[in-house]
Protein backbone atom coordinates (compact mmCIF):
# COMPACT_ATOMS: atom_id res chain seq x y z
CA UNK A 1 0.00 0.00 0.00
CA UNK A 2 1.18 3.57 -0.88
CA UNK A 3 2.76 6.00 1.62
CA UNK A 4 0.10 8.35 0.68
CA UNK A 5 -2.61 6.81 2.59
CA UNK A 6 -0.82 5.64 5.78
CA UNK A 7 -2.13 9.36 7.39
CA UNK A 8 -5.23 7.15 7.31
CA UNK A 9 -5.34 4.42 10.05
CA UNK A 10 -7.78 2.43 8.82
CA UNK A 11 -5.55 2.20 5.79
CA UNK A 12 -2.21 1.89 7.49
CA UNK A 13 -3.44 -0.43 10.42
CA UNK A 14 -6.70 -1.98 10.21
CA UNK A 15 -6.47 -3.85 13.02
CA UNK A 16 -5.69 -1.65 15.48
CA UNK A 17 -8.43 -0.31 18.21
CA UNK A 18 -8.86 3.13 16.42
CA UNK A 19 -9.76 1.06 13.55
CA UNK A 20 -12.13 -0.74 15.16
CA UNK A 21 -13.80 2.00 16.54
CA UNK A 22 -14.40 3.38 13.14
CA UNK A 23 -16.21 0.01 12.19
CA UNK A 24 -18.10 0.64 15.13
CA UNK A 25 -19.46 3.79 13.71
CA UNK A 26 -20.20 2.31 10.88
CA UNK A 27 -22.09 -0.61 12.24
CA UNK A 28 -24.19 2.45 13.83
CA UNK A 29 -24.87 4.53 10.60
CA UNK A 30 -25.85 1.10 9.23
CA UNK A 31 -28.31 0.63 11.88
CA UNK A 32 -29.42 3.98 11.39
CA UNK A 33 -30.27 2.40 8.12
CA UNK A 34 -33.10 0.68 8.91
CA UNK A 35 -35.91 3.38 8.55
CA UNK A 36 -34.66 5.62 6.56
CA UNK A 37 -32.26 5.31 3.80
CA UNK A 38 -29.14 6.48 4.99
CA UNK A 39 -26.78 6.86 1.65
CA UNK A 40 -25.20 10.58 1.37
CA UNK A 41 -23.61 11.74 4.70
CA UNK A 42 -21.84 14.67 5.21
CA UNK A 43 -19.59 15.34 8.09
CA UNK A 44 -19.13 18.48 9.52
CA UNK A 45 -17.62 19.93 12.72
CA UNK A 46 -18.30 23.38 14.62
CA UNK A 47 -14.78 25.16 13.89
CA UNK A 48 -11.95 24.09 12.19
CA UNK A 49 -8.79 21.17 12.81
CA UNK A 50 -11.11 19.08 14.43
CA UNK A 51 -10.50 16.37 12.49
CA UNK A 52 -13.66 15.76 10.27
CA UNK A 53 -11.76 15.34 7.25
CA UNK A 54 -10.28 12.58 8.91
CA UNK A 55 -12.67 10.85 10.37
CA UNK A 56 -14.90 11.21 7.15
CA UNK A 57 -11.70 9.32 5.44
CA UNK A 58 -11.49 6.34 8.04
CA UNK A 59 -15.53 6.31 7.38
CA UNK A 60 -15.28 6.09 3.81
CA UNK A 61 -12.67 2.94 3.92
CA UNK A 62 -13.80 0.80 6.30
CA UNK A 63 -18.09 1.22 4.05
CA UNK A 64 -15.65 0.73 1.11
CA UNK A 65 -13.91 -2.55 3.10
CA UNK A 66 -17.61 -4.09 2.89
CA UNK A 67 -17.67 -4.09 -0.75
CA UNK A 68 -19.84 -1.28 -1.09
CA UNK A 69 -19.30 1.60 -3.83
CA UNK A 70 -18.43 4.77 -1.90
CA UNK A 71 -17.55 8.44 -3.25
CA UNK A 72 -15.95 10.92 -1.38
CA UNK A 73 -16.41 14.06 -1.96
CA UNK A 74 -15.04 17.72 -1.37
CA UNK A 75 -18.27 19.82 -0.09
CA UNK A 76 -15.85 22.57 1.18
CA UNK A 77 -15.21 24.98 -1.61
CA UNK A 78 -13.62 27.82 0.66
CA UNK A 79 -10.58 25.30 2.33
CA UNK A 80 -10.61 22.19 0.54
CA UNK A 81 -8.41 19.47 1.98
CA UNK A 82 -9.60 16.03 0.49
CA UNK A 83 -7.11 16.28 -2.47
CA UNK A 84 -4.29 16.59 -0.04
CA UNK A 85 -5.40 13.31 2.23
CA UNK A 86 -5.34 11.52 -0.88
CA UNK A 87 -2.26 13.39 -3.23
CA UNK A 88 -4.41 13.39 -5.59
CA UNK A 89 -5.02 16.45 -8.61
CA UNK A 90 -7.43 19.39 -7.71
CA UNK A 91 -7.22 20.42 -11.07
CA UNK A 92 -10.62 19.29 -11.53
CA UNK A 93 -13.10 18.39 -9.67
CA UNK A 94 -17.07 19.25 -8.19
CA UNK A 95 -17.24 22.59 -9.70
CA UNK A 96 -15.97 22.16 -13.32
CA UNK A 97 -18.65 19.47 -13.62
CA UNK A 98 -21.06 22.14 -11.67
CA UNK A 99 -20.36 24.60 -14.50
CA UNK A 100 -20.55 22.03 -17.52
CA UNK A 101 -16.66 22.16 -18.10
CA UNK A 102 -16.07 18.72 -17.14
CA UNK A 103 -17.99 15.55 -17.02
CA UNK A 104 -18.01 13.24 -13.90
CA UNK A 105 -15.44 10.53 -15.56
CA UNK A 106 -13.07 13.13 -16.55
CA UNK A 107 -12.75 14.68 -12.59
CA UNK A 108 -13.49 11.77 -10.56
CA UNK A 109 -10.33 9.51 -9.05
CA UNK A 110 -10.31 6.08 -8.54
CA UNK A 111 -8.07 5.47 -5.06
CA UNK A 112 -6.27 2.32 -3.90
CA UNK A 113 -8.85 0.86 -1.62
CA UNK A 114 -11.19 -0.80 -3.90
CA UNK A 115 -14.94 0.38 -4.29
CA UNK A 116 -13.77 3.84 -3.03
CA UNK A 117 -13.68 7.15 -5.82
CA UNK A 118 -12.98 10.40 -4.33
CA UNK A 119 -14.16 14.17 -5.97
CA UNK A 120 -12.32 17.00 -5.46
CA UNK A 121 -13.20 20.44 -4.84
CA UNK A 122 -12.16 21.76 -8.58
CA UNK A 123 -11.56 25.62 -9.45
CA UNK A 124 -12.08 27.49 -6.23
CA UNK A 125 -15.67 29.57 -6.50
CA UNK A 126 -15.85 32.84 -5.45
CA UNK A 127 -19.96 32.09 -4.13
CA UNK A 128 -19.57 28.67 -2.41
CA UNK A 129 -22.81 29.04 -0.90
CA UNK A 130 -24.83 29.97 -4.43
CA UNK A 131 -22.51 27.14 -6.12
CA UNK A 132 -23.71 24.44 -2.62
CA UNK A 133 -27.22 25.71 -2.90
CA UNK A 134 -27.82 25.59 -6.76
CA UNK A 135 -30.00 23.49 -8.66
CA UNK A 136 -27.15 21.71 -10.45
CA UNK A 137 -25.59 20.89 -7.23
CA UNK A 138 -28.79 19.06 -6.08
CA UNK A 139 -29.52 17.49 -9.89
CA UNK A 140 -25.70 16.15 -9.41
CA UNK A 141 -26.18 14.78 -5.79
CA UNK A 142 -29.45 12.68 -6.85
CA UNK A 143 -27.44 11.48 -10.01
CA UNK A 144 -24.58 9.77 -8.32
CA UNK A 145 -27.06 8.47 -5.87
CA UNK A 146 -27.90 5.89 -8.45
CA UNK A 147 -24.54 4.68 -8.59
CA UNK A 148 -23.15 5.10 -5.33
CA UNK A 149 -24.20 2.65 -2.11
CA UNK A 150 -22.60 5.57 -0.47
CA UNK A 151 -21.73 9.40 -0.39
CA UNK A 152 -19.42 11.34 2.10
CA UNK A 153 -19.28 14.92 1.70
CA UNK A 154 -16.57 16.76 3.68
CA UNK A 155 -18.58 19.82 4.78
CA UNK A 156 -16.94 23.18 6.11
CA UNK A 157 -17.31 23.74 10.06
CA UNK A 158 -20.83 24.98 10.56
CA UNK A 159 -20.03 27.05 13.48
CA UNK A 160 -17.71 29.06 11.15
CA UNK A 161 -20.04 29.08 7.59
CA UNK A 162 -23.76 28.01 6.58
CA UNK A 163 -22.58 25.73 3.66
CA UNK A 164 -23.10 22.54 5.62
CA UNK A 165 -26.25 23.53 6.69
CA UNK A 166 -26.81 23.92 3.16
CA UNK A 167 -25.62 20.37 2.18
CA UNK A 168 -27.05 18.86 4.74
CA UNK A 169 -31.00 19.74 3.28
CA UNK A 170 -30.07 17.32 0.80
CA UNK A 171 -28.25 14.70 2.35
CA UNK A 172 -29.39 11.84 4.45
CA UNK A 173 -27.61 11.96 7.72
CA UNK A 174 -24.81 14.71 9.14
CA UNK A 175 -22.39 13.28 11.69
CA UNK A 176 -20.92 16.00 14.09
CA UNK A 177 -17.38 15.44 14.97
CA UNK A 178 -16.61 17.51 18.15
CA UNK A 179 -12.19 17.78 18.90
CA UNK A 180 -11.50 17.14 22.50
CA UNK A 181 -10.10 19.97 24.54
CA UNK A 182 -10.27 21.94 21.64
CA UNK A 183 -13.66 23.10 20.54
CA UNK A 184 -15.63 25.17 23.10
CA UNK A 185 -18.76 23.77 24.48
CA UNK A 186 -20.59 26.98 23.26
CA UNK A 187 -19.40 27.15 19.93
CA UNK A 188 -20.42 23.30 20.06
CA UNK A 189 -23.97 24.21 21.15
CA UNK A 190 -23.86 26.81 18.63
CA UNK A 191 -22.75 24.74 15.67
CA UNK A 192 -25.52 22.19 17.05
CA UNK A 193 -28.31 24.53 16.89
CA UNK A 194 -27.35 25.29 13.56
CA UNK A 195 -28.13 21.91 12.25
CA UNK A 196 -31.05 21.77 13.97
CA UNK A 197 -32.19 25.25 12.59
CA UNK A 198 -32.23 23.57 9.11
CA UNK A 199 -33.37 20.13 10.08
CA UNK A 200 -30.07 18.59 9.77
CA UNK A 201 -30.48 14.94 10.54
CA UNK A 202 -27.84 14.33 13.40
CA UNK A 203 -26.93 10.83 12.99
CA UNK A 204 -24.23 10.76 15.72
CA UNK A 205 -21.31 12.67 17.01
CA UNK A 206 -17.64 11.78 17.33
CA UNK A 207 -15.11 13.04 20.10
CA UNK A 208 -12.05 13.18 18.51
CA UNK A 209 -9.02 13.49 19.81
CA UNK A 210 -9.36 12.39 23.06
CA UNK A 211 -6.31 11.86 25.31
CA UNK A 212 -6.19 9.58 28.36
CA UNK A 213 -3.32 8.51 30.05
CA UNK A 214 -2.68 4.35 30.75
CA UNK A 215 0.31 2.59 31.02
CA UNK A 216 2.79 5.63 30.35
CA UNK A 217 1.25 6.21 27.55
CA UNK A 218 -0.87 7.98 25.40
CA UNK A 219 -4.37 6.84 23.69
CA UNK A 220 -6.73 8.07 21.69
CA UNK A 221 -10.58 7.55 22.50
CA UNK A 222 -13.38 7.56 19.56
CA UNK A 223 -16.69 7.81 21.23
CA UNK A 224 -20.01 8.04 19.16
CA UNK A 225 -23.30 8.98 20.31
CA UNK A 226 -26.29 8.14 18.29
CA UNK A 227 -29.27 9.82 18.45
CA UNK A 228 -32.71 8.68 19.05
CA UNK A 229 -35.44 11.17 18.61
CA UNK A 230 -33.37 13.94 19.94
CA UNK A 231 -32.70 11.66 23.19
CA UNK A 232 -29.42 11.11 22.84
CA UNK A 233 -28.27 7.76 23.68
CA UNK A 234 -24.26 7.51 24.63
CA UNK A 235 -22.38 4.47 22.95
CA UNK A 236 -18.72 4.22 24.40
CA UNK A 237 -16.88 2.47 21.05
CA UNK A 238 -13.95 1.80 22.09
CA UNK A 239 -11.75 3.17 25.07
CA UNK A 240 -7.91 2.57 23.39
């Protein structure tokens, strides 16, 4: 396997307990299947370096590691970072198919791990929200639905912008990833109400980044919570 993708663990060590965590997620969004279909998911955070972008790559592997088609793909047009995760072109991408410059096949990337494609951003717009909110945008998102078991958008923070609250209108689920000791419980309640504002459909949330101290050293928890009918019910994953 490439150098390239060892950032991601599930890549780089799938057997490890972060790993596992990650499949525990997924066993959850699955389950979250069940009564409503549960197929494009974005991922969003309330600021920024919390570690969505990761997360959202982990999630896309181990879906992908079940033999099901999954896309990836860049929903933040202001600070896109998918490209880089992957080394991969940006040349390309969501918005020169967006503005009829490009077809799908000529932007998309296959990736190492099989059954997993990956979108970039494209030319930088200067109306992210118009391009996110557009017509096209949502003609495009029900298109690949057809093909695609499943879609992972990398959203912007939403305690920073409105564009994930804008994706998320048309997606399925929204899982909130939350970066321990590093996003502030306001901002978090904030970012929450946010989604809430526009209906989001809050799947879960992930602490990231967690830090606990065992054996001299250093481990990283992944905790999701699912909700329930707005009652949140806490899941601990896996404590590493």
């Amino acid at each position: 396997m490439s150098k390239v993708l060892d950032k991601i663990i599930s890549v780089r060590n799938p057997k490890s307990p972060i790993s596992e965590s990650y499949r525990g997620i997924r066993t959850s969004i699955e389950f979250s299947n069940l009564d409503k279909e549960m197929k494009v998911i974005i991922v969003t955070s309330s600021m920024q370096n919390e570690g969505k972008s990761t997360v959202m790559a982990n999630l896309a592997v181990s879906f992908a590691n079940l033999e099901k088609k999954v896309l990836l793909l860049e929903g933040d047009l202001r600070n896109p970072s998918v490209h880089r995760m992957f080394n991969i072109s940006n040349i390309n991408g969501l918005t020169d198919i967006l503005l009829n410059n490009k077809n799908f096949a000529d932007c998309v990337h296959c990736t190492e791990i099989k059954n997993l494609h990956v979108l970039t951003c494209g030319a930088m717009p200067p109306n992210p929200s118009e391009i996110l909110s557009s017509k096209k945008m949502k003609e495009f998102i029900a298109c690949v639905r057809e093909y695609y078991d499943y879609i992972f958008i990398d959203a912007p923070p939403i305690g920073i912008v409105t564009d994930a609250g804008i994706i998320s209108t048309y997606s399925d689920g929204c899982v909130f990833v939350v970066g321990s000791k590093q996003c502030d419980i306001e901002m978090a309640k904030i970012a929450k109400q946010r989604l809430d504002d526009v209906k989001a459909n809050i799947i879960g949330a992930v602490l990231n980044k967690f830090e606990t101290e065992g054996s001299g050293y250093n481990y990283y928890n992944y905790y999701y919570q699912e909700e329930s009918g707005r009652k949140g019910r806490n899941k601990k994953k896996a404590a590493l």
